[in-house]
C-alpha atoms as a PDB file:
ATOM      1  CA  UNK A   1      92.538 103.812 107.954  1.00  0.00           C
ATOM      2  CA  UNK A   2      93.054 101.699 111.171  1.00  0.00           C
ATOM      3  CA  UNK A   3      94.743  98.682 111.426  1.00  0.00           C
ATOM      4  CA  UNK A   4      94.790  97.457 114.612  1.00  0.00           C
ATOM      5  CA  UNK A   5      93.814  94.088 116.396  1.00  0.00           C
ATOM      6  CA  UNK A   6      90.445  92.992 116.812  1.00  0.00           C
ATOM      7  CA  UNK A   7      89.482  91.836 120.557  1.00  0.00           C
ATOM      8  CA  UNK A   8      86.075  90.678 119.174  1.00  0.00           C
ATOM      9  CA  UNK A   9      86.788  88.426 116.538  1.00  0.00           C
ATOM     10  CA  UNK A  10      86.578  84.777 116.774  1.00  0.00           C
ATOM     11  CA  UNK A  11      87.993  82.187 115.477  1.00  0.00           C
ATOM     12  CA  UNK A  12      86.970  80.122 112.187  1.00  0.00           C
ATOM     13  CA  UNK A  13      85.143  76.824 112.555  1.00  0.00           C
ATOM     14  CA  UNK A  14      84.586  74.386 109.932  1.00  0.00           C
ATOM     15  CA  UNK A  15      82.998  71.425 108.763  1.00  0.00           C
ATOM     16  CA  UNK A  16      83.621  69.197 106.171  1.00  0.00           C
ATOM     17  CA  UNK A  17      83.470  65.271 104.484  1.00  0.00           C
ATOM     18  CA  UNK A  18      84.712  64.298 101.263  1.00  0.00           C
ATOM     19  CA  UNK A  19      84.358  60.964  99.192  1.00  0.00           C
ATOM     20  CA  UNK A  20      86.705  59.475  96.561  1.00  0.00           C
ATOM     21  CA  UNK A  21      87.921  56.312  95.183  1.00  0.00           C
ATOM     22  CA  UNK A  22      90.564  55.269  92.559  1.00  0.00           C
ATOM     23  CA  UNK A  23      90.577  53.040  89.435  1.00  0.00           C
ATOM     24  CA  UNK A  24      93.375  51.163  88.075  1.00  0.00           C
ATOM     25  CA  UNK A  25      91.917  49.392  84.952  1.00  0.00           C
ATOM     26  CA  UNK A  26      95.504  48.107  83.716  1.00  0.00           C
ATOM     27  CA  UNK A  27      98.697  48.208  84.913  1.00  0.00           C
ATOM     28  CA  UNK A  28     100.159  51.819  85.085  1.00  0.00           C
ATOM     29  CA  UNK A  29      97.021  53.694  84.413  1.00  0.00           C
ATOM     30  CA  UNK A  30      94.864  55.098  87.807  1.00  0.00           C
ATOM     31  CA  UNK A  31      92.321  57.238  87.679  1.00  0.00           C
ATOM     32  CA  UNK A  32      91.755  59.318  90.931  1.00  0.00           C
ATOM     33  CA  UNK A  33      87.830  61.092  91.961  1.00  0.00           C
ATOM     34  CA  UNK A  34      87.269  63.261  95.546  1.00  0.00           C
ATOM     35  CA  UNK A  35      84.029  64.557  96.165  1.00  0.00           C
ATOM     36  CA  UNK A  36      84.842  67.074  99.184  1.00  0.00           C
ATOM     37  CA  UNK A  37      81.918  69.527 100.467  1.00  0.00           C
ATOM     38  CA  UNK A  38      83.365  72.327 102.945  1.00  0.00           C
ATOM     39  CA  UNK A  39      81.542  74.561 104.924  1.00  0.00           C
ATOM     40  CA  UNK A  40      83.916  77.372 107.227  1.00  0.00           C
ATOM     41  CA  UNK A  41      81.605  79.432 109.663  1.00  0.00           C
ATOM     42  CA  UNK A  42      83.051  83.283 111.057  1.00  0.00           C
ATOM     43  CA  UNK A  43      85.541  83.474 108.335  1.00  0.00           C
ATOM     44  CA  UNK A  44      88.276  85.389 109.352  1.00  0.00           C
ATOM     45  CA  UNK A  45      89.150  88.383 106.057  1.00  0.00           C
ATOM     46  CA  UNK A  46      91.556  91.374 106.362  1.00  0.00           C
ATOM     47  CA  UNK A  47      89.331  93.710 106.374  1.00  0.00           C
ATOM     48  CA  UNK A  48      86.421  95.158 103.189  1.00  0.00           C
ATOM     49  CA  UNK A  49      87.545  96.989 100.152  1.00  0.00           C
ATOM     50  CA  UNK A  50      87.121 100.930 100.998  1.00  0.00           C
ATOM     51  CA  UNK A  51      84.447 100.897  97.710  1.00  0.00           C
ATOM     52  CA  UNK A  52      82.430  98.111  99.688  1.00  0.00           C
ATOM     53  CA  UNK A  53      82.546  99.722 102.960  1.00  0.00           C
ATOM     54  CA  UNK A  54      81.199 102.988 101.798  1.00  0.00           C
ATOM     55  CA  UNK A  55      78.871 101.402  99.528  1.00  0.00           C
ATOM     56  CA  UNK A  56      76.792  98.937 101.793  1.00  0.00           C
ATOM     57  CA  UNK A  57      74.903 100.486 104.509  1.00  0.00           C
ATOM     58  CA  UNK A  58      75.308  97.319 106.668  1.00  0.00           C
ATOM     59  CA  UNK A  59      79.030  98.198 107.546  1.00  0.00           C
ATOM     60  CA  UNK A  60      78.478 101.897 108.322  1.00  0.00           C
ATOM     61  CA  UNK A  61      80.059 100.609 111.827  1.00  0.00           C
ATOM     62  CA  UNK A  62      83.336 101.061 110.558  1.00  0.00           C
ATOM     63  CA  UNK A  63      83.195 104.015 109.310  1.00  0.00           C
ATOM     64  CA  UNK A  64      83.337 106.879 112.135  1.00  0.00           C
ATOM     65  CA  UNK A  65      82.740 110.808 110.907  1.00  0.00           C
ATOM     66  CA  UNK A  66      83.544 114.162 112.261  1.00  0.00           C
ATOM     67  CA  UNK A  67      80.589 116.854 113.242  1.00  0.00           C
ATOM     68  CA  UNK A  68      78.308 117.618 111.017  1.00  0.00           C
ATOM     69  CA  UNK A  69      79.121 121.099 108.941  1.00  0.00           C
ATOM     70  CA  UNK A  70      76.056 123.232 110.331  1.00  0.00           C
ATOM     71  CA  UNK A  71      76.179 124.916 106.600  1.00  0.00           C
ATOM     72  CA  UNK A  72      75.410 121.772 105.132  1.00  0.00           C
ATOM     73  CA  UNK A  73      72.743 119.946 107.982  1.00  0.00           C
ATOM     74  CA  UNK A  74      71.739 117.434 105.564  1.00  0.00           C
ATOM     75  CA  UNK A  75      75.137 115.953 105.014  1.00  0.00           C
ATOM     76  CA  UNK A  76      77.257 113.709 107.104  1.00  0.00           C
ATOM     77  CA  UNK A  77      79.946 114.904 108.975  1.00  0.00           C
ATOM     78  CA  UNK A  78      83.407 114.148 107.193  1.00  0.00           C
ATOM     79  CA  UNK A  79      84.967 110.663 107.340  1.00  0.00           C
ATOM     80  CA  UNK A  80      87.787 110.731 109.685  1.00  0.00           C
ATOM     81  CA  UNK A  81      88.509 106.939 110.247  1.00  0.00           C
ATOM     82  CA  UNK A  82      87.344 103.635 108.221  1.00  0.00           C
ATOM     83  CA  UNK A  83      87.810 100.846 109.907  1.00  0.00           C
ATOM     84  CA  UNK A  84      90.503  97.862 108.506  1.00  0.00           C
ATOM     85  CA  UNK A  85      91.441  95.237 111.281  1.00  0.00           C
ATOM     86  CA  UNK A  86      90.420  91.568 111.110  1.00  0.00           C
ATOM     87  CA  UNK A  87      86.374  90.506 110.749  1.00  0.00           C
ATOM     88  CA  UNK A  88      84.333  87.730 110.663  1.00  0.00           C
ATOM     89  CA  UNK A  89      82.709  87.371 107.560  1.00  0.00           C
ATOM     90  CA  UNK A  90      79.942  85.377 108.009  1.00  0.00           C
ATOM     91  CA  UNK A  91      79.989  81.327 106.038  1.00  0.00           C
ATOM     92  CA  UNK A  92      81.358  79.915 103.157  1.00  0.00           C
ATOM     93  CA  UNK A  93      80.501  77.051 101.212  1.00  0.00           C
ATOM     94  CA  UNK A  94      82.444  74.917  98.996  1.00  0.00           C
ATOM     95  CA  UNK A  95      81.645  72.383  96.830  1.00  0.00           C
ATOM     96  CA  UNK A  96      83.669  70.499  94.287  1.00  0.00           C
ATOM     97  CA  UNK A  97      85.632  67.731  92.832  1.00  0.00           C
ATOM     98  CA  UNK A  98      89.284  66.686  92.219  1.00  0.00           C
ATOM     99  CA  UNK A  99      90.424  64.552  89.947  1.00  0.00           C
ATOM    100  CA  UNK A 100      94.143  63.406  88.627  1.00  0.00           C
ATOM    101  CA  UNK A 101      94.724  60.787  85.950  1.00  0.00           C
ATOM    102  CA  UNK A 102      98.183  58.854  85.791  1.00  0.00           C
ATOM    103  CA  UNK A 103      99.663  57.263  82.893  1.00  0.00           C
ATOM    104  CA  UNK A 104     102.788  55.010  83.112  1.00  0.00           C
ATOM    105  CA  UNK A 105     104.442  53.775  79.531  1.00  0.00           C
ATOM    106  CA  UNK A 106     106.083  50.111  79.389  1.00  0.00           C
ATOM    107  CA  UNK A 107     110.124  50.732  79.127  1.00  0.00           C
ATOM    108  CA  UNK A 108     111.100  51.628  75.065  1.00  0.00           C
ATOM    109  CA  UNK A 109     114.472  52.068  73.208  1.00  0.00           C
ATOM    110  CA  UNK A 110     114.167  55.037  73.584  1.00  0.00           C
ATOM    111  CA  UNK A 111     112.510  55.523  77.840  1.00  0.00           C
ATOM    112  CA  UNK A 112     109.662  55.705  79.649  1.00  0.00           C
ATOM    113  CA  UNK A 113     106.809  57.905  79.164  1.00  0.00           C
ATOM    114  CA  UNK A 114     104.741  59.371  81.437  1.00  0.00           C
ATOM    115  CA  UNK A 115     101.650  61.553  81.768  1.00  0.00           C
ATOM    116  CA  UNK A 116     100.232  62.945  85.003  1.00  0.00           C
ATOM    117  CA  UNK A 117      97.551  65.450  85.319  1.00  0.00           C
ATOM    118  CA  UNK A 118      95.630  66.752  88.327  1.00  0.00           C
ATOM    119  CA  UNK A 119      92.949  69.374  88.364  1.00  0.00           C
ATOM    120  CA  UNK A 120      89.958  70.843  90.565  1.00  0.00           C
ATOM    121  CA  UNK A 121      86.195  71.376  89.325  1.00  0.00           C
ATOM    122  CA  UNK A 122      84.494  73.981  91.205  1.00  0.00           C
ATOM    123  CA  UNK A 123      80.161  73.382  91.817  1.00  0.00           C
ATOM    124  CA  UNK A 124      80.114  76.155  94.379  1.00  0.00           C
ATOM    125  CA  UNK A 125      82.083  78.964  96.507  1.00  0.00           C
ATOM    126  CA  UNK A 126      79.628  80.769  97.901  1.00  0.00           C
ATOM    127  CA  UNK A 127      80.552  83.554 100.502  1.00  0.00           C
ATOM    128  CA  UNK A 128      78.168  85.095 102.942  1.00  0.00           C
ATOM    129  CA  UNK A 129      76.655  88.772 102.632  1.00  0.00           C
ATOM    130  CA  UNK A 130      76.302  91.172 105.180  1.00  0.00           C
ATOM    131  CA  UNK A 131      72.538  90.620 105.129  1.00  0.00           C
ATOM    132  CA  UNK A 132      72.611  86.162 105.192  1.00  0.00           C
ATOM    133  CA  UNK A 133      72.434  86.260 101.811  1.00  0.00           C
ATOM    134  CA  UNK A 134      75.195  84.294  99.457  1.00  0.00           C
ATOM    135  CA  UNK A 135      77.384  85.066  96.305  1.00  0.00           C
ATOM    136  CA  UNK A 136      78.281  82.651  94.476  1.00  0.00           C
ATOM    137  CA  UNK A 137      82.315  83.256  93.869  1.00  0.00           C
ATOM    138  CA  UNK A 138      83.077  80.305  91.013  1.00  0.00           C
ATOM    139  CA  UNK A 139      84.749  82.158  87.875  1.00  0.00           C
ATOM    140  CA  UNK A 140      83.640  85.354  88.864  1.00  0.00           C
ATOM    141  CA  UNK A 141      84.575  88.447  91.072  1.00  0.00           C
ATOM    142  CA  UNK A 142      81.884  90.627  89.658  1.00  0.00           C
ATOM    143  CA  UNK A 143      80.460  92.046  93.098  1.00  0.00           C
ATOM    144  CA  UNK A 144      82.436  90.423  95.413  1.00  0.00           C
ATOM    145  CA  UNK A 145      83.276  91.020  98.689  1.00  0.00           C
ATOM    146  CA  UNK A 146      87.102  89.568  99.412  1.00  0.00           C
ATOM    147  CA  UNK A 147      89.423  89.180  96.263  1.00  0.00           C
ATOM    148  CA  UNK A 148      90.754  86.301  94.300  1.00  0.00           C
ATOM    149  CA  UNK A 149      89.414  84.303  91.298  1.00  0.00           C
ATOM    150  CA  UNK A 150      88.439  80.769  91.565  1.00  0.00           C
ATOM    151  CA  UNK A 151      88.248  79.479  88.171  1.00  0.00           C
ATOM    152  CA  UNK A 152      85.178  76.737  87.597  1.00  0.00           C
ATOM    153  CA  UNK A 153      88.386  74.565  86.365  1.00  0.00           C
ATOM    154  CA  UNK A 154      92.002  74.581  86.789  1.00  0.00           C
ATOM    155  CA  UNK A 155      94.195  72.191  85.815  1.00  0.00           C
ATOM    156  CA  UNK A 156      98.059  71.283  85.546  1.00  0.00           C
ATOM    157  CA  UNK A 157      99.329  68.058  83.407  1.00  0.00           C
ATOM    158  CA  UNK A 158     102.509  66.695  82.663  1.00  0.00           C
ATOM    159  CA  UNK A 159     104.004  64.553  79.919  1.00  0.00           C
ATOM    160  CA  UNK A 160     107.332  62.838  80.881  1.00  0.00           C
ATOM    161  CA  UNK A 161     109.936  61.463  79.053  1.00  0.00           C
ATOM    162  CA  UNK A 162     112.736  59.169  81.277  1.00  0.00           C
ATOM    163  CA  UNK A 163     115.683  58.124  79.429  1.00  0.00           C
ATOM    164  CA  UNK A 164     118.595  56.893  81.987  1.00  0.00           C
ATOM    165  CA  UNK A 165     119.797  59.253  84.358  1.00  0.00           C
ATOM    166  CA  UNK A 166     117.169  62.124  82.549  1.00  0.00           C
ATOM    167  CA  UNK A 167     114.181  63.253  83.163  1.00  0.00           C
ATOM    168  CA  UNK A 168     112.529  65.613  81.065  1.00  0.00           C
ATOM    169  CA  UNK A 169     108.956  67.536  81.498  1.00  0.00           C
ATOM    170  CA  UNK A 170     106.660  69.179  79.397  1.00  0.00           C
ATOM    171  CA  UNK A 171     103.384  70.420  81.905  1.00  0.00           C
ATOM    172  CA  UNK A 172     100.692  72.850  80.830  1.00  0.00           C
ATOM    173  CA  UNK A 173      98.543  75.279  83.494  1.00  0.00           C
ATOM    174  CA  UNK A 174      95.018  76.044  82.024  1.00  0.00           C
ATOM    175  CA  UNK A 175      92.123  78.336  83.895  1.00  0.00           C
ATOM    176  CA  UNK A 176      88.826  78.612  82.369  1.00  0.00           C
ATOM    177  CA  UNK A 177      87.467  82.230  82.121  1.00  0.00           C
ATOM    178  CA  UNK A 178      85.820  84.539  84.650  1.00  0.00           C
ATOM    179  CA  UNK A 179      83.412  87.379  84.862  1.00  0.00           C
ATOM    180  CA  UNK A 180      85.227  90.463  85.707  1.00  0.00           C
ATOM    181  CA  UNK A 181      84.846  92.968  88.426  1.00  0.00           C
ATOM    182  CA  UNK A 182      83.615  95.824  86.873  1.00  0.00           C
ATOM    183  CA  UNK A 183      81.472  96.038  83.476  1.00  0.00           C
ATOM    184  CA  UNK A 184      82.923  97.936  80.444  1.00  0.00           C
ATOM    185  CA  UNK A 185      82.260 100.866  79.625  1.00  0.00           C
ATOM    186  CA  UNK A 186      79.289 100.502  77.810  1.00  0.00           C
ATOM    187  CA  UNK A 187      78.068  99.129  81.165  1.00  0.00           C
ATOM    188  CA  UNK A 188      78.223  95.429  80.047  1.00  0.00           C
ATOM    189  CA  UNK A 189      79.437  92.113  81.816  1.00  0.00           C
ATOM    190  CA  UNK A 190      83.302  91.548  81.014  1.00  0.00           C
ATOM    191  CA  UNK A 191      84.729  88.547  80.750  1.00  0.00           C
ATOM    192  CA  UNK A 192      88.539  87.619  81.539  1.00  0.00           C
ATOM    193  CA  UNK A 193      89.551  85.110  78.915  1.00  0.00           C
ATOM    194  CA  UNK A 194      91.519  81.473  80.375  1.00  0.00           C
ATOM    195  CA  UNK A 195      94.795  80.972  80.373  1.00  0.00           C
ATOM    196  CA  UNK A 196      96.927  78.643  79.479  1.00  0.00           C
ATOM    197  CA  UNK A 197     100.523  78.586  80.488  1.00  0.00           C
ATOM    198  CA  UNK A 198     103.552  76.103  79.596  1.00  0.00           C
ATOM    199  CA  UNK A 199     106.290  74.917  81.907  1.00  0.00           C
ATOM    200  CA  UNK A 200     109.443  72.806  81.059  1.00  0.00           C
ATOM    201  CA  UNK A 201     112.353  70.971  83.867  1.00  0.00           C
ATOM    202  CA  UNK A 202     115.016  68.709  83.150  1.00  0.00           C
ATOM    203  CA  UNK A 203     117.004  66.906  85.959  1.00  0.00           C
ATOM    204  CA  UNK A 204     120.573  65.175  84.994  1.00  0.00           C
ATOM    205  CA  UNK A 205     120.983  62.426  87.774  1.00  0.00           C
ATOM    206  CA  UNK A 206     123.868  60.380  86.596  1.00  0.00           C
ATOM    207  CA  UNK A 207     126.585  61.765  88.519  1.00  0.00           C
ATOM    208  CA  UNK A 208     126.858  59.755  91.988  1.00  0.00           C
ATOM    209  CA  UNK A 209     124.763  61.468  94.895  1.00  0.00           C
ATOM    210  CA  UNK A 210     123.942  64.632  92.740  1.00  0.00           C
ATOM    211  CA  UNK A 211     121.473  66.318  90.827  1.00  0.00           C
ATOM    212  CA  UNK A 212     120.762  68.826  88.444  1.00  0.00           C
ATOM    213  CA  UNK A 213     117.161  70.550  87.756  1.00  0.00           C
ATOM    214  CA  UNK A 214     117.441  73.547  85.001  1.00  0.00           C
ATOM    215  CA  UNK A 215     113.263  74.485  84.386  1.00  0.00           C
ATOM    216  CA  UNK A 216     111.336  77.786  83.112  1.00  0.00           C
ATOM    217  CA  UNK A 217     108.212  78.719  84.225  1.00  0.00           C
ATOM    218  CA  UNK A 218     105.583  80.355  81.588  1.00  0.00           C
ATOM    219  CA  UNK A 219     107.679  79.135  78.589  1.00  0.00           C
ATOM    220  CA  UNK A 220     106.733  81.277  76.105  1.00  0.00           C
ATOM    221  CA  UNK A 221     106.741  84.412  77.993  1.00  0.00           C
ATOM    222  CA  UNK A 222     102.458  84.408  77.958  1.00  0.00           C
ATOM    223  CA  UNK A 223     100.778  87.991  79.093  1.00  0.00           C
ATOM    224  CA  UNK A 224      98.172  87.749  81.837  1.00  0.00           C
ATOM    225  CA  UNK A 225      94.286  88.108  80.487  1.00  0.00           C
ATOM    226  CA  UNK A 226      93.542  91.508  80.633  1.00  0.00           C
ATOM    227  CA  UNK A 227      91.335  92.583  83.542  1.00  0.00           C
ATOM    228  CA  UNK A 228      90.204  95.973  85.051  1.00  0.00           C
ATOM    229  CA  UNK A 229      90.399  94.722  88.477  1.00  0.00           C
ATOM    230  CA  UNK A 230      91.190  97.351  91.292  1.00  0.00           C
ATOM    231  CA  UNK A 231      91.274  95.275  94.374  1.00  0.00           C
ATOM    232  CA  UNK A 232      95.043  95.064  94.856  1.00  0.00           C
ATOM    233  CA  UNK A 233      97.606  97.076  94.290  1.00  0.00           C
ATOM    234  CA  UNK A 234      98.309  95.428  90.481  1.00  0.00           C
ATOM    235  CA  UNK A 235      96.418  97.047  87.674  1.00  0.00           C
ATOM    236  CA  UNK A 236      95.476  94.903  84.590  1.00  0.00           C
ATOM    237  CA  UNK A 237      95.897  91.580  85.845  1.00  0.00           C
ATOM    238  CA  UNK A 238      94.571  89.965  88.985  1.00  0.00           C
ATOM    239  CA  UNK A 239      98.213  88.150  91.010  1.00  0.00           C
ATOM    240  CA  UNK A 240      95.181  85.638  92.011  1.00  0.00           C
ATOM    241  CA  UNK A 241      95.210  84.634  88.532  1.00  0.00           C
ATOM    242  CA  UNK A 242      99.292  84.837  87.385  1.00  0.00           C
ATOM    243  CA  UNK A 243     102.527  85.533  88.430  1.00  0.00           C
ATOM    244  CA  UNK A 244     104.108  88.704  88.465  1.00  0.00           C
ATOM    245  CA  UNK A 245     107.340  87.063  87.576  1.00  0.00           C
ATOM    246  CA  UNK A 246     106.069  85.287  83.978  1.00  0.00           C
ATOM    247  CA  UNK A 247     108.530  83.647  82.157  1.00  0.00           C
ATOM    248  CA  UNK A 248     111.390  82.785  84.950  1.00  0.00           C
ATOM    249  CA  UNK A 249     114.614  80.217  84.404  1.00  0.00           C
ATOM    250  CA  UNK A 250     115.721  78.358  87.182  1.00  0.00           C
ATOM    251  CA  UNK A 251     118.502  75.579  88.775  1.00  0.00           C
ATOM    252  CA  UNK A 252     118.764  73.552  91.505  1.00  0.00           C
ATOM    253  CA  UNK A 253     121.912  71.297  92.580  1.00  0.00           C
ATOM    254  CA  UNK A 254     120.929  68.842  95.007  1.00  0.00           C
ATOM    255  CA  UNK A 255     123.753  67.012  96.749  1.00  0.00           C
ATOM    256  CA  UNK A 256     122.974  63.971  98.874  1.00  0.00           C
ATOM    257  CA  UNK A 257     125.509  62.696 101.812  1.00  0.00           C
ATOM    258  CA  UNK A 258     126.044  59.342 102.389  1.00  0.00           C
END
C-alpha cells in the first residue's frame, strides 16, 4: 500500500441553502422544521476499500503491477503497489430535514418537567460513481464506495425532571434499520435491525459555585445489531453505527470562580 500525499487533489467545494421556521402554539411548547439541501463537489475520501479498487476497472490507475510471468502471457503481472493517498471522489448530494420539538411543564410540587427531542430525516445521500453515476447511501451500505451508515432517521429525546438544585435525565438514541454490506449466505439482501439505546445524567447543583454530573451511557448494557461489515477494522458491528465503549459511567465536578 502507499500512503503518501497527493499533489493533485483539490480541494472540496460546496453549495448549499436550507429553509426552516419555528412554531410556538402555547407557552413552553416550540416546534422546530429545517429543510437544508447540500451539494459538496471533489469530495475529498482516504482512499477506496482494496475489494473496490480491484473490483472496478475504472480505478486500475492505482493499482501498478510487476512484469508479466512469460509462463503465464495471458495474466497480469503481479500487484506490487495499490494506491491509498487522498482522492477526489466525484459529488455528493444531500437532502433532508431536521426537526426538534420542546416541551416545558408549568412548576409542580413536585418540579418541572421537561421533554426535548431533536432528530434528522434523511430524503437523499447520494455519492458519485466512478462512471457519473450515483448511489444512493440513506440506510444502506450495500455497494458502497466510502463507509459509514446514515440511517433514513435518527433521533435523540429527553425527558427531564427539575426539582431544586436537581436535575435528572432520562434520553433515548433510536436508528432505523439499514441494508447491509454483503448478502447472506444464501445470497440474499441483509438487513441490520435499529437500535435503540438509553442514557441517564443527574447534576446536584446546590452547593455554592459547584456541580456534580454522575450519567451512563447505553443504560442497559444494549449489543450492537449484528452486521457482517468488513470495511474497518471492527468485525460484527459497524463503529459508524455504536460505540465501542457501550454501557460507560461517568462524573464531572465543575467548579466555578467568582
Amino acid at each position: 500500500m502507499l500512503y503518501r500525499g497527493n499533489p493533485d487533489l483539490k480541494p472540496e467545494e460546496s453549495e448549499s441553502w436550507t429553509l426552516g421556521f419555528v412554531f410556538e402554539p402555547a407557552q413552553g411548547a416550540s416546534f422546530v422544521v429545517d429543510y437544508f439541501n447540500i451539494k459538496v463537489k471533489d469530495l475529498i475520501i482516504a482512499g477506496f476499500p482494496t475489494e473496490t479498487i480491484l473490483g472496478d476497472p475504472a480505478l486500475n490507475y492505482l493499482v501498478q503491477r510487476g512484469a508479466v510471468d512469460p509462463n503465464y502471457p495471458s495474466l497480469p503481472g503481479p500487484i506490487t503497489q495499490i494506491t491509498q493517498t487522498n482522492i477526489n471522489l466525484g459529488e455528493v448530494r444531500i437532502e433532508g430535514v431536521d426537526l426538534e420539538m420542546h416541551l416545558r411543564s408549568q412548576p409542580t410540587a413536585v418540579g418541572r418537567f421537561n421533554f426535548d427531542v431533536s432528530g434528522t430525516y434523511f430524503i437523499k445521500y447520494d455519492t458519485q460513481n466512478t462512471d457519473g453515476s450515483f448511489t444512493g447511501g440513506v440506510s444502506t451500505v450495500y455497494g458502497q464506495a466510502v463507509t459509514g451508515v446514515i440511517p433514513r432517521w435518527k433521533h435523540y429525546a429527553t425527558l427531564s425532571w427539575l426539582y431544586g438544585p436537581w436535575n435528572v435525565g432520562l434520553s433515548n438514541l433510536f436508528q432505523t434499520d439499514y441494508i447491509d454490506e454483503a448478502t447472506d449466505n444464501d445470497g440474499n439482501i441483509r438487513r441490520v435491525s435499529s437500535m435503540s439505546l438509553w442514557d441517564l445524567q443527574g447534576t446536584y447543583s446546590g452547593f455554592k459555585n459547584l456541580r456534580l454530573t454522575l450519567g451512563v451511557k447505553n443504560l442497559w448494557d444494549t449489543n450492537p445489531p449484528v452486521t457482517n461489515q468488513q470495511s474497518t477494522f471492527q468485525s460484527g458491528y459497524d463503529p459508524s453505527y455504536y460505540d465501542a465503549r457501550a454501557r460507560f459511567i461517568y462524573g464531572s465536578v465543575n467548579w466555578k470562580f467568582m
